[in-house]
C-alpha atoms as a PDB file:
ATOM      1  CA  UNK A   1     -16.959  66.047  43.608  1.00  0.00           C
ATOM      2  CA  UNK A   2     -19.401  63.894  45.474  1.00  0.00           C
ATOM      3  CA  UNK A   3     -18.166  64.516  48.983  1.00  0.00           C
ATOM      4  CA  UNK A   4     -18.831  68.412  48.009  1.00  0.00           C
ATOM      5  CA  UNK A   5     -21.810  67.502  46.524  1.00  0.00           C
ATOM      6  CA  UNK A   6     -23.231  66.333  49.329  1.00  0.00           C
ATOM      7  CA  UNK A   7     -22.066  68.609  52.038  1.00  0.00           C
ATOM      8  CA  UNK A   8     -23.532  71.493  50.095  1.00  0.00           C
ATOM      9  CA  UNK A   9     -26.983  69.169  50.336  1.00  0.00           C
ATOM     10  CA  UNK A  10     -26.650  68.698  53.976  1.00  0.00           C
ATOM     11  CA  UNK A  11     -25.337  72.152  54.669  1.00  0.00           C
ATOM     12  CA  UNK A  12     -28.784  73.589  51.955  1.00  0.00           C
ATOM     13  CA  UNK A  13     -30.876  71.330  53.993  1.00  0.00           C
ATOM     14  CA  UNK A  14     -30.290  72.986  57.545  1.00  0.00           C
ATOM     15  CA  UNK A  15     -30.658  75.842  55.652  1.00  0.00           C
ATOM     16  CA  UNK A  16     -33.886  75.382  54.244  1.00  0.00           C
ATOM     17  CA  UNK A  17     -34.995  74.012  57.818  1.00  0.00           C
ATOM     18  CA  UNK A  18     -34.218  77.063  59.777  1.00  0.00           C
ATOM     19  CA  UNK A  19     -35.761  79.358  56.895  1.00  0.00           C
ATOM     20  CA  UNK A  20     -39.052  77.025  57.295  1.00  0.00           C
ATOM     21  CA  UNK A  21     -39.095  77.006  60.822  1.00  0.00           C
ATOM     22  CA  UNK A  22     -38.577  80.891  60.327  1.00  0.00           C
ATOM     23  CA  UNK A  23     -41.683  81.180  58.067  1.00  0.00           C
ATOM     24  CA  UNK A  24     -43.755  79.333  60.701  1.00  0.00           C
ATOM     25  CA  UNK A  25     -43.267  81.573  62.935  1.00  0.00           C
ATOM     26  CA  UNK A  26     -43.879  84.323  60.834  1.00  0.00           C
ATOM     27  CA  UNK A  27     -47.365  86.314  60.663  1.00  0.00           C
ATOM     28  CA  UNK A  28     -49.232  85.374  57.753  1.00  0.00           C
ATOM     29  CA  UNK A  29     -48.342  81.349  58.997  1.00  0.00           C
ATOM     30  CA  UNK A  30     -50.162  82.600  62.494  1.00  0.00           C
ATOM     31  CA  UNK A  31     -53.044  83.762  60.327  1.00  0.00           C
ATOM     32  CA  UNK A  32     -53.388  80.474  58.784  1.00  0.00           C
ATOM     33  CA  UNK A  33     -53.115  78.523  61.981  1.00  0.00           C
ATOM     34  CA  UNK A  34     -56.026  80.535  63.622  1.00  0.00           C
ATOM     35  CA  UNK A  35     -58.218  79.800  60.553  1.00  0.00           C
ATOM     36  CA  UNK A  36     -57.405  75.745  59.273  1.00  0.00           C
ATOM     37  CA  UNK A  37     -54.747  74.823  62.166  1.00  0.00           C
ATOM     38  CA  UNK A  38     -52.321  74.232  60.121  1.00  0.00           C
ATOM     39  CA  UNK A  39     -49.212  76.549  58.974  1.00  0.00           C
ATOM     40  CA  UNK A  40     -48.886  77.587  55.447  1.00  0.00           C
ATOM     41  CA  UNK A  41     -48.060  75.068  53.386  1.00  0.00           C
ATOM     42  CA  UNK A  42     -44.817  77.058  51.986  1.00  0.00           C
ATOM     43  CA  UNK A  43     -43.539  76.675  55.509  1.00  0.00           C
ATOM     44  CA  UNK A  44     -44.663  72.744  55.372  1.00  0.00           C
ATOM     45  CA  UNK A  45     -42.792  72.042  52.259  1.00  0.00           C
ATOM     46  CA  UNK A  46     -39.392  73.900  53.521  1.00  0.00           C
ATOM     47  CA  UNK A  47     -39.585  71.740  56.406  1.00  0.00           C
ATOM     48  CA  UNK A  48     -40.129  68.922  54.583  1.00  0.00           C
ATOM     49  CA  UNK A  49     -37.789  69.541  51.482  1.00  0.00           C
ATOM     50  CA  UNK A  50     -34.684  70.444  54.254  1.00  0.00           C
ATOM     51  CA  UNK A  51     -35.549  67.072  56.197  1.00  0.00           C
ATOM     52  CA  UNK A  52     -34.913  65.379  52.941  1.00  0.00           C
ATOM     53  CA  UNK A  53     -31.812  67.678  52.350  1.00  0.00           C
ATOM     54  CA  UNK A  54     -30.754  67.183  55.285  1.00  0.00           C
ATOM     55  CA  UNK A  55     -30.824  63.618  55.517  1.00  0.00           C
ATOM     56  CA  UNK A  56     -29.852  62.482  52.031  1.00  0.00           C
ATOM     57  CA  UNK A  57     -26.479  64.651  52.300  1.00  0.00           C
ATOM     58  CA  UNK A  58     -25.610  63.363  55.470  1.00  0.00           C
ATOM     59  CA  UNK A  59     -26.090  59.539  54.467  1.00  0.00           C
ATOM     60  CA  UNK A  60     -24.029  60.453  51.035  1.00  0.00           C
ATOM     61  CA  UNK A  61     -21.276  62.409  53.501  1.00  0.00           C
ATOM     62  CA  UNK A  62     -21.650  59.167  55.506  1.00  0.00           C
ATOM     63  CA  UNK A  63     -21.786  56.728  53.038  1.00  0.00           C
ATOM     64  CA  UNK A  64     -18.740  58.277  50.903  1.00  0.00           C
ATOM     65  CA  UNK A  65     -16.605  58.246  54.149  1.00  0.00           C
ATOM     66  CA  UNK A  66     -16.554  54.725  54.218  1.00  0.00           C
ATOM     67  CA  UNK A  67     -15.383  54.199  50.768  1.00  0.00           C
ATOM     68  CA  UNK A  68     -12.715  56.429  50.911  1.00  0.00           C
END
């Protein structure tokens, strides 16, 4: 149960990365960047929230590999 646990973490964090690199790119993220230089901070948090996905399912994948 843990090794699925954390390949659905690692496999929801790319997720989450490519739908917040998706919503930077999108228009209303544009609109923000031309008025505080900054994307929106929806897209901020997806990136941020799939980095930490991303990373704490792979180091659990890793991690449980070893014990096994």
């Amino acid at each position: 149960m843990n090794k699925t646990f954390s390949l659905a973490l690692l496999v929801g964090g790319v997720v989450l990365m490519i739908v917040g690199i998706n919503v930077t790119n999108s228009f209303s993220s544009d609109v923000s960047q031309f008025f505080t230089g900054s994307p929106t901070d929806k897209a901020i948090w997806m990136l941020i929230g799939g980095i930490v996905a991303t990373v704490a399912g792979l180091t659990m994948t890793m991690r449980g590999s070893k014990q096994a």
